[in-house]
PDB file of N, CA and C in Angstrom:
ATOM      1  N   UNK A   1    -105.537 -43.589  29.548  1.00  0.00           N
ATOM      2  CA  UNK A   1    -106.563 -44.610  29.694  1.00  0.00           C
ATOM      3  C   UNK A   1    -107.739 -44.350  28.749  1.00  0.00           C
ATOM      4  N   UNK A   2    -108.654 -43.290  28.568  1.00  0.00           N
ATOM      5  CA  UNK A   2    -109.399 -42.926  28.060  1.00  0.00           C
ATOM      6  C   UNK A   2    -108.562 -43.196  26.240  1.00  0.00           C
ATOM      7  N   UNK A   3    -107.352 -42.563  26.299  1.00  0.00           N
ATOM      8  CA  UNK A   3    -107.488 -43.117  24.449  1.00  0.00           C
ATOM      9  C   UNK A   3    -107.504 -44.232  24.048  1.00  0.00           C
ATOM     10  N   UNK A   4    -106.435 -45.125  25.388  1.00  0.00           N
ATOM     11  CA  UNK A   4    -106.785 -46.427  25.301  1.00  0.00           C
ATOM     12  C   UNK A   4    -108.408 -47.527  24.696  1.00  0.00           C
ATOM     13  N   UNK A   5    -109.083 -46.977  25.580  1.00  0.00           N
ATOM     14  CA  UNK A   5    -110.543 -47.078  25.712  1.00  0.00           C
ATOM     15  C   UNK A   5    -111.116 -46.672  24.156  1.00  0.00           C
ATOM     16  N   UNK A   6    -110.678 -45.135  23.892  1.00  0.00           N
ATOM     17  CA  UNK A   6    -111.612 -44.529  22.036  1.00  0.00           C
ATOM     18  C   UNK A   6    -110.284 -45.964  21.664  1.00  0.00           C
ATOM     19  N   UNK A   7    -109.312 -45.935  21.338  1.00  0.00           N
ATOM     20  CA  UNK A   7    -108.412 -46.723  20.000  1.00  0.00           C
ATOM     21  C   UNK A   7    -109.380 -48.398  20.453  1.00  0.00           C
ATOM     22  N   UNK A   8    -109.977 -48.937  21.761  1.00  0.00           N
ATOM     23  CA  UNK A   8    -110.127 -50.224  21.087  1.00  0.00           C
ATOM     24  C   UNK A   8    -111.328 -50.041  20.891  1.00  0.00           C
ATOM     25  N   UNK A   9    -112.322 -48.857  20.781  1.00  0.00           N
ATOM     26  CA  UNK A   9    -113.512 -48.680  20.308  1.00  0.00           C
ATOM     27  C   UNK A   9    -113.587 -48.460  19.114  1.00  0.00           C
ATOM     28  N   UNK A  10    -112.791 -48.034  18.461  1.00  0.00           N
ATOM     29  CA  UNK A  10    -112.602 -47.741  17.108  1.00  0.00           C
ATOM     30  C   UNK A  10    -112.599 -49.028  16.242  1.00  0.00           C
ATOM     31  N   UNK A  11    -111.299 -50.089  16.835  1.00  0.00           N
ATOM     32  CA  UNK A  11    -111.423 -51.519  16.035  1.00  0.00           C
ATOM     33  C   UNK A  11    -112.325 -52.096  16.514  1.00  0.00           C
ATOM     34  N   UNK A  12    -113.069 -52.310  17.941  1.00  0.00           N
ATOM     35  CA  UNK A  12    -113.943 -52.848  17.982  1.00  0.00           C
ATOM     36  C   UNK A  12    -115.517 -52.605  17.103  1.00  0.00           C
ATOM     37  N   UNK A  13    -115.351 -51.240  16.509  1.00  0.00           N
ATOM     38  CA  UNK A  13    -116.576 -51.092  15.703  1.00  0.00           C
ATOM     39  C   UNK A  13    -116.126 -51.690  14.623  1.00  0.00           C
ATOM     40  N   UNK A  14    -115.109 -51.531  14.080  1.00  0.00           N
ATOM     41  CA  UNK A  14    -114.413 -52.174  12.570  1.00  0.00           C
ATOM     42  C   UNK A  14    -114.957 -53.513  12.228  1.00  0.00           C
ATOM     43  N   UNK A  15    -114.511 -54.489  13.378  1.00  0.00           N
ATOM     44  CA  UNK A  15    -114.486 -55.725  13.646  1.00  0.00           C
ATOM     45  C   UNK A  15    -115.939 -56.135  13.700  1.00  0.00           C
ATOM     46  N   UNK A  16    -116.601 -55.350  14.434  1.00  0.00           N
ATOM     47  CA  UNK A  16    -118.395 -56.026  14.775  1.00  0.00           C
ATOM     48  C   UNK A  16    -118.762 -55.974  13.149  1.00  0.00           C
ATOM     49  N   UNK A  17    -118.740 -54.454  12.441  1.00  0.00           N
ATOM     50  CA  UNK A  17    -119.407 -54.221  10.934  1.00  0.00           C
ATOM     51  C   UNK A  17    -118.770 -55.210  10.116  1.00  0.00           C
ATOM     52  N   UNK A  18    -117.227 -55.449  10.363  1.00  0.00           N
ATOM     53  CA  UNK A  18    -116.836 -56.478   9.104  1.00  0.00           C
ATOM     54  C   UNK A  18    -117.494 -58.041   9.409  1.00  0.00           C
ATOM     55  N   UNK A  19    -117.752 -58.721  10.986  1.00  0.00           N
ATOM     56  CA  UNK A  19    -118.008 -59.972  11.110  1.00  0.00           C
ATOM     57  C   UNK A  19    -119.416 -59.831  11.088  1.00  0.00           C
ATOM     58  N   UNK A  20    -120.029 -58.762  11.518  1.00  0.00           N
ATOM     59  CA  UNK A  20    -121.556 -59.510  11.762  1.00  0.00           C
ATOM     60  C   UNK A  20    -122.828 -58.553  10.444  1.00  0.00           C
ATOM     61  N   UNK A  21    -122.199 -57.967   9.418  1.00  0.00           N
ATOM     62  CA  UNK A  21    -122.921 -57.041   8.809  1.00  0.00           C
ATOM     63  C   UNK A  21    -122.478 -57.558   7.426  1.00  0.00           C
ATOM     64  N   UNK A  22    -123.194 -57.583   6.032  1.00  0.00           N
ATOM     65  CA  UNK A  22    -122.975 -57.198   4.975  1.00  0.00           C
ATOM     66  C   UNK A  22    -122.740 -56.204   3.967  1.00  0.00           C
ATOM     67  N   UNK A  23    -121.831 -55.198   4.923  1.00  0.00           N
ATOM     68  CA  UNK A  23    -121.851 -54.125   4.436  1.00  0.00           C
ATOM     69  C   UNK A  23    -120.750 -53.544   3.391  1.00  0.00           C
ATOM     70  N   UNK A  24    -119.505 -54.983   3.379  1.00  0.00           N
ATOM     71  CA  UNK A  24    -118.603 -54.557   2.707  1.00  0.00           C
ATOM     72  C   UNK A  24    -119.809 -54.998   0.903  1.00  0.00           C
ATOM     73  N   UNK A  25    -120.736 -56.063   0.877  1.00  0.00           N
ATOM     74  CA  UNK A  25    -121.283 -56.618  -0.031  1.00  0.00           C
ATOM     75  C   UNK A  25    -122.139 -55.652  -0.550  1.00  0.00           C
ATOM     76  N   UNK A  26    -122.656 -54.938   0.178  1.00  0.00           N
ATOM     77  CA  UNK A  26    -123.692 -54.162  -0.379  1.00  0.00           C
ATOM     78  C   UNK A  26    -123.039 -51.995  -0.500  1.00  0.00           C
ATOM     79  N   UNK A  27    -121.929 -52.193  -0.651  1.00  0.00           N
ATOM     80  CA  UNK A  27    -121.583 -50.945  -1.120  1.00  0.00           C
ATOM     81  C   UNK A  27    -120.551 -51.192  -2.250  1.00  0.00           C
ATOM     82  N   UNK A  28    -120.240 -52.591  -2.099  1.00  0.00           N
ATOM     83  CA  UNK A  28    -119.288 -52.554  -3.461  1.00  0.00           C
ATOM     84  C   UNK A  28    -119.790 -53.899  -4.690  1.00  0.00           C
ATOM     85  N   UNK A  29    -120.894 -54.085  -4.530  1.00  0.00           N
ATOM     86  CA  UNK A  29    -121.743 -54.739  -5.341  1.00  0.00           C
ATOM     87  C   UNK A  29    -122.305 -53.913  -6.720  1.00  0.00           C
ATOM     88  N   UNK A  30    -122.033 -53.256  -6.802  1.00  0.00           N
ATOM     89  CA  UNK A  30    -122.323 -52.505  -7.895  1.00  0.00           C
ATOM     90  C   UNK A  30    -120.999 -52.130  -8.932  1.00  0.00           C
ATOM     91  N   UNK A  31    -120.081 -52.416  -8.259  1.00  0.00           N
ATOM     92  CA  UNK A  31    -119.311 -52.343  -8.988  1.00  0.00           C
ATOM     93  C   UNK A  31    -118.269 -53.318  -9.470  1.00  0.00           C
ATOM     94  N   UNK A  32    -118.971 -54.595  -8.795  1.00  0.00           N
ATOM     95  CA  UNK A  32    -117.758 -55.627  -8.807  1.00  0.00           C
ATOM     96  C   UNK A  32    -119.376 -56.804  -8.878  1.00  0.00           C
ATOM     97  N   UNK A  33    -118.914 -58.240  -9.804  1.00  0.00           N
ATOM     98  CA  UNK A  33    -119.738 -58.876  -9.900  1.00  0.00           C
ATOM     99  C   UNK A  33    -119.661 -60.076  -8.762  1.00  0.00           C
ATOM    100  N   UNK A  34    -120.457 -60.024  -7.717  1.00  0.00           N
ATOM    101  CA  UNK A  34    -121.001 -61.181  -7.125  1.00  0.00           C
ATOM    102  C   UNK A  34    -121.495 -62.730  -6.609  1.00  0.00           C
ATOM    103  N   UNK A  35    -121.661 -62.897  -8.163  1.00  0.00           N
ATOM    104  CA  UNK A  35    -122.582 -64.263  -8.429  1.00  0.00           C
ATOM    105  C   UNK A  35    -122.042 -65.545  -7.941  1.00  0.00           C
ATOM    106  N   UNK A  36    -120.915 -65.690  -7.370  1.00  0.00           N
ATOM    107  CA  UNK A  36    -120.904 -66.585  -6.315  1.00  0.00           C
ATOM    108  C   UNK A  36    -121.268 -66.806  -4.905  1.00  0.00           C
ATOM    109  N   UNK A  37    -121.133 -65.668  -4.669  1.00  0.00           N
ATOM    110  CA  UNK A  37    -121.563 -64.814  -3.249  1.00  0.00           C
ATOM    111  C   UNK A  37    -123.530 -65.053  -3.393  1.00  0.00           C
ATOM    112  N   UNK A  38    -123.959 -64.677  -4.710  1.00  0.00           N
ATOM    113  CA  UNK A  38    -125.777 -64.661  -4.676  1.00  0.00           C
ATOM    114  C   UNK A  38    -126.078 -66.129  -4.839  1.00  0.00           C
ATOM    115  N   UNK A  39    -125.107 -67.342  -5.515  1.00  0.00           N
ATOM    116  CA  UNK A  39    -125.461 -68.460  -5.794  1.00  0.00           C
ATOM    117  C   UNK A  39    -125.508 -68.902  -4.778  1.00  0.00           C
ATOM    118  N   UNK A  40    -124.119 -68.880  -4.086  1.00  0.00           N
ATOM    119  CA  UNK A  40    -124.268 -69.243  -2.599  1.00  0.00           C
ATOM    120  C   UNK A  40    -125.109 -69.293  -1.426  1.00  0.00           C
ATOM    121  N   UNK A  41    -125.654 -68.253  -1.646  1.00  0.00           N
ATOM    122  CA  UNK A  41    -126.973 -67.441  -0.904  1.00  0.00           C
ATOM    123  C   UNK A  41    -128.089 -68.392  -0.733  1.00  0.00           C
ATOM    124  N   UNK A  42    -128.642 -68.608  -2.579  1.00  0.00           N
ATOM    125  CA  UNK A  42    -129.671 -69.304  -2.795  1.00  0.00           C
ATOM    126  C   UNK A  42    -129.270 -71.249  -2.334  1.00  0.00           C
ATOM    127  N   UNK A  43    -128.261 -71.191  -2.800  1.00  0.00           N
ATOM    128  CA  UNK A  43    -128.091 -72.737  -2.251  1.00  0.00           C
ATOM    129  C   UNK A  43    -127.857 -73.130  -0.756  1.00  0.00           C
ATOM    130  N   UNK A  44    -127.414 -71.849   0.042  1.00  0.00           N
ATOM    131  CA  UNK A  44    -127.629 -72.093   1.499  1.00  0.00           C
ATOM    132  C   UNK A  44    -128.859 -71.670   2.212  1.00  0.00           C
ATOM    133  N   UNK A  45    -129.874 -71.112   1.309  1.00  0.00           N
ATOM    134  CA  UNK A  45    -131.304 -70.847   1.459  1.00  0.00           C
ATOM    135  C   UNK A  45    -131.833 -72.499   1.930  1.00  0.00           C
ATOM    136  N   UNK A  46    -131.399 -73.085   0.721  1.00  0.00           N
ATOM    137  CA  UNK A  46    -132.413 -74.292   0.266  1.00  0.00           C
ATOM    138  C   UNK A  46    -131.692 -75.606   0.706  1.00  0.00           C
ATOM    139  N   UNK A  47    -130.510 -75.451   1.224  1.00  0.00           N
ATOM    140  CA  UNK A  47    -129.806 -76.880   1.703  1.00  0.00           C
ATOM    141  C   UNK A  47    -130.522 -76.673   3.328  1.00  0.00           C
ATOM    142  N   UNK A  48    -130.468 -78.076   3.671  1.00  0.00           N
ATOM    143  CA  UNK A  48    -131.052 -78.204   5.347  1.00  0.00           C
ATOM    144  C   UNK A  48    -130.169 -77.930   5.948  1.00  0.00           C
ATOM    145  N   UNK A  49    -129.151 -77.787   5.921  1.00  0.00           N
ATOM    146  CA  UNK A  49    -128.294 -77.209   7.115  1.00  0.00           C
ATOM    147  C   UNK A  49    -128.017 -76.219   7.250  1.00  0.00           C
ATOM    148  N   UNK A  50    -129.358 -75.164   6.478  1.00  0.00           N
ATOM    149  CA  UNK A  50    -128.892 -73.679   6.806  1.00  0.00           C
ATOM    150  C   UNK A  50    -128.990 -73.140   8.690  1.00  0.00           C
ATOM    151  N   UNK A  51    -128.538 -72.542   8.862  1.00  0.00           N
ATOM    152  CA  UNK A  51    -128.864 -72.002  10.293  1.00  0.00           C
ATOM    153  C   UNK A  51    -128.754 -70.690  10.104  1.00  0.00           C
ATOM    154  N   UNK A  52    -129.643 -70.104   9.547  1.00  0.00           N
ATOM    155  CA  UNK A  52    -130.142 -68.409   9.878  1.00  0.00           C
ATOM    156  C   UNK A  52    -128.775 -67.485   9.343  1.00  0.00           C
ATOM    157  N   UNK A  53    -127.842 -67.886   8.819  1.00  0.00           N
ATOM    158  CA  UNK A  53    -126.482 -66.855   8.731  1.00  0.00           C
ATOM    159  C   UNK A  53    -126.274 -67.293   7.031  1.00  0.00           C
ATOM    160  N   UNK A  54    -126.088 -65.969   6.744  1.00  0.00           N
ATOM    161  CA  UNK A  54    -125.434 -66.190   4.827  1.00  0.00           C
ATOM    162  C   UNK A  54    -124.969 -64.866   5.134  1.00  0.00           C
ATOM    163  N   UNK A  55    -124.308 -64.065   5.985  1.00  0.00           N
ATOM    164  CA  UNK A  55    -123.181 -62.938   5.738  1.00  0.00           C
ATOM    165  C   UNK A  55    -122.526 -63.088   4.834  1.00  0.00           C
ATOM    166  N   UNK A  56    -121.974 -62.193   4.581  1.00  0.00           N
ATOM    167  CA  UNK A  56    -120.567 -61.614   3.556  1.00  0.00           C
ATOM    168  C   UNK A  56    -119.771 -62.937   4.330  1.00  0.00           C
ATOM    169  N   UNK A  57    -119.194 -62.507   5.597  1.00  0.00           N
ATOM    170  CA  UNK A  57    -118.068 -63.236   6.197  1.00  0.00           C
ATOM    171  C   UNK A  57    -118.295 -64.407   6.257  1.00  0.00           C
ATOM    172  N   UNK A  58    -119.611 -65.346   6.656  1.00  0.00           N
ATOM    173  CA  UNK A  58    -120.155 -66.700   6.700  1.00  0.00           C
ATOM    174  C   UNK A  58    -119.137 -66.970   5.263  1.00  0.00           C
ATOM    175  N   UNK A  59    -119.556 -66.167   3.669  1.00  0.00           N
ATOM    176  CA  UNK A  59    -119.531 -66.994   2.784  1.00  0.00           C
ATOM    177  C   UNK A  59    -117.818 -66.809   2.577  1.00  0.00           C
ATOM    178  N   UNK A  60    -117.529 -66.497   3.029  1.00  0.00           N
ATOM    179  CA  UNK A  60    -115.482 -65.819   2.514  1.00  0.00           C
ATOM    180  C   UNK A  60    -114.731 -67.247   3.876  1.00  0.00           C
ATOM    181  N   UNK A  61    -116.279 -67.108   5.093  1.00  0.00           N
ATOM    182  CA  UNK A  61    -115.315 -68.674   6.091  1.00  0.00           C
ATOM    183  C   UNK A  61    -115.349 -69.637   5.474  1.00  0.00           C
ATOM    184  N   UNK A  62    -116.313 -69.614   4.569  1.00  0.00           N
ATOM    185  CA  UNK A  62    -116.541 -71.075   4.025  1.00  0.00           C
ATOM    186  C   UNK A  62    -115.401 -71.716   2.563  1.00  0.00           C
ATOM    187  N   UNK A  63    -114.762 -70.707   2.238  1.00  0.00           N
ATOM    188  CA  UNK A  63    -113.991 -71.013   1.413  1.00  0.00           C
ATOM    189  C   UNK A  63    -112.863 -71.840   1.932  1.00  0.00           C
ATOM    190  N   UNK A  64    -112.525 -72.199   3.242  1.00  0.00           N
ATOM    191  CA  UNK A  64    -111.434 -72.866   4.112  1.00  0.00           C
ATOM    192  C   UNK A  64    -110.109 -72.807   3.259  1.00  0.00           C
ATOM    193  N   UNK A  65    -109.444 -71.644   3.082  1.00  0.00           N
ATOM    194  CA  UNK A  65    -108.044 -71.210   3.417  1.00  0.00           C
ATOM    195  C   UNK A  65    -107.827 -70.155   4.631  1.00  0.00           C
ATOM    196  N   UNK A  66    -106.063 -70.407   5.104  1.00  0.00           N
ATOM    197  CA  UNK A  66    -105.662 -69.812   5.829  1.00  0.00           C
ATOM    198  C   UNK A  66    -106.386 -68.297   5.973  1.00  0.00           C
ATOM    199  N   UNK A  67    -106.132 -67.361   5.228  1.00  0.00           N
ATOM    200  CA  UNK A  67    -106.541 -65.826   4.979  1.00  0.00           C
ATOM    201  C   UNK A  67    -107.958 -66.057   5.511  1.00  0.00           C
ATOM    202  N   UNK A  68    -109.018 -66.790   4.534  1.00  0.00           N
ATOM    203  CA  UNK A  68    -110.137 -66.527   4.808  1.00  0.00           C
ATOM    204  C   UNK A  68    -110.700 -66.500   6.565  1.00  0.00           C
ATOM    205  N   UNK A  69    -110.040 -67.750   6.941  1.00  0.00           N
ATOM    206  CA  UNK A  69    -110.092 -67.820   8.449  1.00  0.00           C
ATOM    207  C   UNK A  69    -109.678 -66.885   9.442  1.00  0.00           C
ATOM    208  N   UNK A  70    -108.628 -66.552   8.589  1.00  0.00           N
ATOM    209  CA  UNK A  70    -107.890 -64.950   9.920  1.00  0.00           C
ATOM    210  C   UNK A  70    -108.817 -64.035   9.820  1.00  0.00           C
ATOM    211  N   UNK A  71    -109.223 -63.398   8.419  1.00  0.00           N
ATOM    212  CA  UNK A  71    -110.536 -62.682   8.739  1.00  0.00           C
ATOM    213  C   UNK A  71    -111.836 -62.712   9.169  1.00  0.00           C
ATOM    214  N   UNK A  72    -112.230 -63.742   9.570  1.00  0.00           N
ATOM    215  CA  UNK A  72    -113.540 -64.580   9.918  1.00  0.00           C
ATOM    216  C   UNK A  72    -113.375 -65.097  11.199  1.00  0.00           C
ATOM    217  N   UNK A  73    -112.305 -64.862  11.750  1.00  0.00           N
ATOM    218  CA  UNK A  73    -112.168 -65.503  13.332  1.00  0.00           C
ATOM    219  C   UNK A  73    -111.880 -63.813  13.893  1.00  0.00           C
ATOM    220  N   UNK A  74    -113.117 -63.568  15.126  1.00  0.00           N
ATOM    221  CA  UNK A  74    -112.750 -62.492  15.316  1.00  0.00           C
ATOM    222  C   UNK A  74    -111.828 -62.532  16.640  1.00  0.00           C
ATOM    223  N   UNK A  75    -111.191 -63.167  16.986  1.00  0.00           N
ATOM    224  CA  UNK A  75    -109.976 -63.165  18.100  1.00  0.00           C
ATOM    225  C   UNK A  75    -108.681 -62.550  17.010  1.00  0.00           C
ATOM    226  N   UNK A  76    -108.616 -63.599  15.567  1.00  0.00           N
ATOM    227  CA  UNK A  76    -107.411 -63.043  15.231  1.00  0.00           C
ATOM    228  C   UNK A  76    -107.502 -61.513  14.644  1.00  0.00           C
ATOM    229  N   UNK A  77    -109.066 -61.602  13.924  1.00  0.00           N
ATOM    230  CA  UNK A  77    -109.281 -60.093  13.250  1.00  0.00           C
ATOM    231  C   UNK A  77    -108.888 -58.533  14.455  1.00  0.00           C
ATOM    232  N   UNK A  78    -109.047 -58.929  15.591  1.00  0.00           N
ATOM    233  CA  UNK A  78    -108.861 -58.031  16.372  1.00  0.00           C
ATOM    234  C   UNK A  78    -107.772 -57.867  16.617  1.00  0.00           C
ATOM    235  N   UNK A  79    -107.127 -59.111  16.789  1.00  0.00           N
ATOM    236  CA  UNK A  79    -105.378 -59.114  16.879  1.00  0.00           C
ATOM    237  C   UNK A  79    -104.709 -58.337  16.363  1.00  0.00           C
ATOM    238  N   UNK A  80    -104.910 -58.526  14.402  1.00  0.00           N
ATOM    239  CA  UNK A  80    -104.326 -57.812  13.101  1.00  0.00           C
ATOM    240  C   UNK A  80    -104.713 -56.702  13.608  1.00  0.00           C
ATOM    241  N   UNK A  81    -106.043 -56.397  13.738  1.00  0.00           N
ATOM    242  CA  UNK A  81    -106.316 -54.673  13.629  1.00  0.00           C
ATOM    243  C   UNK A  81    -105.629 -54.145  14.908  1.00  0.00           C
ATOM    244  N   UNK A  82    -105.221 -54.845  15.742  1.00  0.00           N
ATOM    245  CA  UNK A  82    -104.949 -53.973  17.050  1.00  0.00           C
ATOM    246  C   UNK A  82    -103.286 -53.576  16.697  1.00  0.00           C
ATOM    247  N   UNK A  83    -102.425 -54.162  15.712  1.00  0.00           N
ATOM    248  CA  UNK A  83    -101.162 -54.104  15.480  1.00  0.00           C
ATOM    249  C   UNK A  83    -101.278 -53.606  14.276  1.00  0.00           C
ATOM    250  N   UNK A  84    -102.054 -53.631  13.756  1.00  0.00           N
ATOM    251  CA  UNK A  84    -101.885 -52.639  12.824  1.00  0.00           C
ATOM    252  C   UNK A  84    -101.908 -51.073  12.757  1.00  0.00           C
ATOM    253  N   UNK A  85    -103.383 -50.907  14.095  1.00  0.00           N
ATOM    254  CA  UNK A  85    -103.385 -49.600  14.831  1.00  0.00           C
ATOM    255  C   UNK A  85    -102.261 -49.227  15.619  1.00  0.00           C
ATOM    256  N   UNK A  86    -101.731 -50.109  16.467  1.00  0.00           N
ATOM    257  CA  UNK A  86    -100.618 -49.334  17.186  1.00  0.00           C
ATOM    258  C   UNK A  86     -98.894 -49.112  16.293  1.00  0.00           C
ATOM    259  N   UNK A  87     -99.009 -50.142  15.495  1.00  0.00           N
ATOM    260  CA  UNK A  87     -97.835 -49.346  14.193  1.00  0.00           C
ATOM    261  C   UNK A  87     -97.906 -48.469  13.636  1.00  0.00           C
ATOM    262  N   UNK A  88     -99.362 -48.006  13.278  1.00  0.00           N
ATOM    263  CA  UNK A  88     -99.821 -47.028  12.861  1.00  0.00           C
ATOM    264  C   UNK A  88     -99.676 -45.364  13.599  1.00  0.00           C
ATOM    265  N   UNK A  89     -99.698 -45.814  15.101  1.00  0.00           N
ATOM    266  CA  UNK A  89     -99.807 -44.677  16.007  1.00  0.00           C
ATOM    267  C   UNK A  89     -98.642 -44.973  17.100  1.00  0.00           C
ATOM    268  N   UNK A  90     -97.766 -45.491  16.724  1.00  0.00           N
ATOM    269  CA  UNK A  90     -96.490 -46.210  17.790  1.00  0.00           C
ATOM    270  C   UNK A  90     -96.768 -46.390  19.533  1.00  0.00           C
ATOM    271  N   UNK A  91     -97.726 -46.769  18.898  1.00  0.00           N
ATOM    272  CA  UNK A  91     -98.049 -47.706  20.421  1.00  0.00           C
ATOM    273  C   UNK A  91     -97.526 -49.142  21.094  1.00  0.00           C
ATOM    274  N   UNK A  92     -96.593 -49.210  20.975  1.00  0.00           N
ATOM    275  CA  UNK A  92     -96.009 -50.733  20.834  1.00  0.00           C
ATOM    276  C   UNK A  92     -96.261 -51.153  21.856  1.00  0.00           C
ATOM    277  N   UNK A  93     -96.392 -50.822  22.962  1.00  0.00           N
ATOM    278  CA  UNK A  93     -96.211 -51.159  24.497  1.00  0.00           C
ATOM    279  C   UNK A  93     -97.506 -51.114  25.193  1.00  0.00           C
ATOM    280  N   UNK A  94     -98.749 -50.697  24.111  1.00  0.00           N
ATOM    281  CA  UNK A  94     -99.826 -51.152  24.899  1.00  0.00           C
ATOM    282  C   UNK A  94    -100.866 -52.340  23.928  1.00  0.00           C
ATOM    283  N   UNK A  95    -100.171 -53.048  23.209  1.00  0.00           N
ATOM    284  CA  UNK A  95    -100.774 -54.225  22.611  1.00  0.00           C
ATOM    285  C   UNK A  95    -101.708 -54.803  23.189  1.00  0.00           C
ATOM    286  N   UNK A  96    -101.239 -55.466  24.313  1.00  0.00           N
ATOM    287  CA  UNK A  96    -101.769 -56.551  25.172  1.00  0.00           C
ATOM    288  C   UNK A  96    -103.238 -55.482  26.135  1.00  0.00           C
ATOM    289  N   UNK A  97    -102.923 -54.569  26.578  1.00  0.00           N
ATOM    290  CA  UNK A  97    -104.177 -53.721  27.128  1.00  0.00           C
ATOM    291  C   UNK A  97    -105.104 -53.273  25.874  1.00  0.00           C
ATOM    292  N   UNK A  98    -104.792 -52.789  24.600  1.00  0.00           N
ATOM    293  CA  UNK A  98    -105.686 -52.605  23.613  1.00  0.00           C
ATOM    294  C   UNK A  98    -106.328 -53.462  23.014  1.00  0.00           C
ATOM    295  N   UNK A  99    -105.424 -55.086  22.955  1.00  0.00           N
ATOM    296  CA  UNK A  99    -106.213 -55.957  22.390  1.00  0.00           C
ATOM    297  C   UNK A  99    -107.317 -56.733  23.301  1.00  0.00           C
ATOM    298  N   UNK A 100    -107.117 -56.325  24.666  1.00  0.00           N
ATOM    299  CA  UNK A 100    -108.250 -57.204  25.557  1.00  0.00           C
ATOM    300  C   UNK A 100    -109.335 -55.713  25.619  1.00  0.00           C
ATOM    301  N   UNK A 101    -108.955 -54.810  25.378  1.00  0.00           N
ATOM    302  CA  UNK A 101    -110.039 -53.966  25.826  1.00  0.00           C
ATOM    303  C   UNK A 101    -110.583 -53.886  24.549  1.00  0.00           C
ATOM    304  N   UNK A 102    -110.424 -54.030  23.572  1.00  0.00           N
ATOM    305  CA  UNK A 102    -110.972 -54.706  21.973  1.00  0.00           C
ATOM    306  C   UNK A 102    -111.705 -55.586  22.123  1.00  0.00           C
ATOM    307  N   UNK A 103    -111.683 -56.678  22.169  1.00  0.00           N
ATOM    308  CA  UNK A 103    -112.340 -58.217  22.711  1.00  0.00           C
ATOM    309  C   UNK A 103    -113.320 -57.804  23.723  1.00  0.00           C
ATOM    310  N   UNK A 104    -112.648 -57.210  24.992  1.00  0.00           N
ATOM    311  CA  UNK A 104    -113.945 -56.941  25.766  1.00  0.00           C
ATOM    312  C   UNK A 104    -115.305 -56.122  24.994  1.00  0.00           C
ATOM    313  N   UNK A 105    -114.979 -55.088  24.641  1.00  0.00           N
ATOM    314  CA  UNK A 105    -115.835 -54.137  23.670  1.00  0.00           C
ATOM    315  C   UNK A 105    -116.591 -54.991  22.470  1.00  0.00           C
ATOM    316  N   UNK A 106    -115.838 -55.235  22.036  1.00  0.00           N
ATOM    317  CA  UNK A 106    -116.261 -56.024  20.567  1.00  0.00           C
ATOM    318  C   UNK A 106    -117.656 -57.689  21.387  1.00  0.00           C
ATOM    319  N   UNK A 107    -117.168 -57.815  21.865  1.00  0.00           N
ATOM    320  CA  UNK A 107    -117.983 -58.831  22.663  1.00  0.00           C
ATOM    321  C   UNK A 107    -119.482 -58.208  23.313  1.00  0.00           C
ATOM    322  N   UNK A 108    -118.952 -57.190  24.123  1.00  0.00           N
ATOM    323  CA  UNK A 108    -119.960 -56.668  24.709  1.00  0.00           C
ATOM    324  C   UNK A 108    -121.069 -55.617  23.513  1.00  0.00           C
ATOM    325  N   UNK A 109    -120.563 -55.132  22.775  1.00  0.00           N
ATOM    326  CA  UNK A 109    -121.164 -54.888  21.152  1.00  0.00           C
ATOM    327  C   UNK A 109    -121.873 -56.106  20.626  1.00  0.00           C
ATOM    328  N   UNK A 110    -121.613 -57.151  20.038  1.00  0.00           N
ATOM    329  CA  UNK A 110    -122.004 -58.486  19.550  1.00  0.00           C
ATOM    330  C   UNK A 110    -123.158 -58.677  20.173  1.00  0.00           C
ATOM    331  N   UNK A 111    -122.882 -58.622  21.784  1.00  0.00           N
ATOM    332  CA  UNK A 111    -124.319 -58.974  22.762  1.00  0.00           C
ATOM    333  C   UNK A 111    -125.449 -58.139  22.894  1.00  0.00           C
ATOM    334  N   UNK A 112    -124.684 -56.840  22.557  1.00  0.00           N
ATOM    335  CA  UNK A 112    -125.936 -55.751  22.364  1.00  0.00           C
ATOM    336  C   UNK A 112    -126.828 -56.338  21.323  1.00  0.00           C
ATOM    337  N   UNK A 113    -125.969 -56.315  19.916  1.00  0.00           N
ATOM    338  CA  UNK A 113    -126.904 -56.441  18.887  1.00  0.00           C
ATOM    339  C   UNK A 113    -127.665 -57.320  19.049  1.00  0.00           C
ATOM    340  N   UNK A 114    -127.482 -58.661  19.120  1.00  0.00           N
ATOM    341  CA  UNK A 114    -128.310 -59.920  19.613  1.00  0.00           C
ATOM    342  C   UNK A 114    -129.119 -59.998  20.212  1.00  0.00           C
ATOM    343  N   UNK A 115    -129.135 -58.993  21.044  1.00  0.00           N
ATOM    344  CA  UNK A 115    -130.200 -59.092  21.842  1.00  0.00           C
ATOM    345  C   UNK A 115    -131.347 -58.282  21.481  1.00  0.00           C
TER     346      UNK A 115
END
């Protein structure tokens, strides 16, 4: 039970830093050029329908293909990572308990920060 608990704490931290942080943008920005990602920025600064969000992930949802959406929807992002972890560690048989105790975590994380 308890590893249960660390393995969906583990993707649930994965999942919060990749959906709600810019952190994949600002460690590999230096080495890779941007400028759609900064144009974007400034034009969702200045259009009226901004609402407070220009993340990394905001701007990769907004591209509307399949991929972009699986990573930007965090029900499925947790999904992938939870099967990817238990292939990884042959857990096959506790999917369904790792991926709700993921979701639960990852949720209850989200609400921390927000608040």
């Amino acid at each position: 039970m308890f590893e249960l608990f660390c393995s969906a704490a583990y993707i649930s931290v994965i999942a919060l830093i990749w959906l709600e942080t810019n952190v994949l943008y600002e460690y590999t920005k230096y080495f890779f050029k941007y400028d759609k990602y900064e144009k974007w920025i400034v034009e969702s600064l200045s259009s009226e329908s901004y609402e407070g969000s220009i993340s990394f992930s905001d701007y990769i949802k907004s591209k509307n293909n399949f991929f972009s959406k699986l990573i930007t929807c965090p029900m499925c992002l947790l999904f992938w990572l939870c099967v990817i972890y238990i292939n990884a560690f042959g857990m096959v048989k506790m999917l369904p308990a790792l991926y709700i105790t993921a979701l639960l975590q990852f949720y209850a994380l989200r609400f921390l920060k927000n608040e």
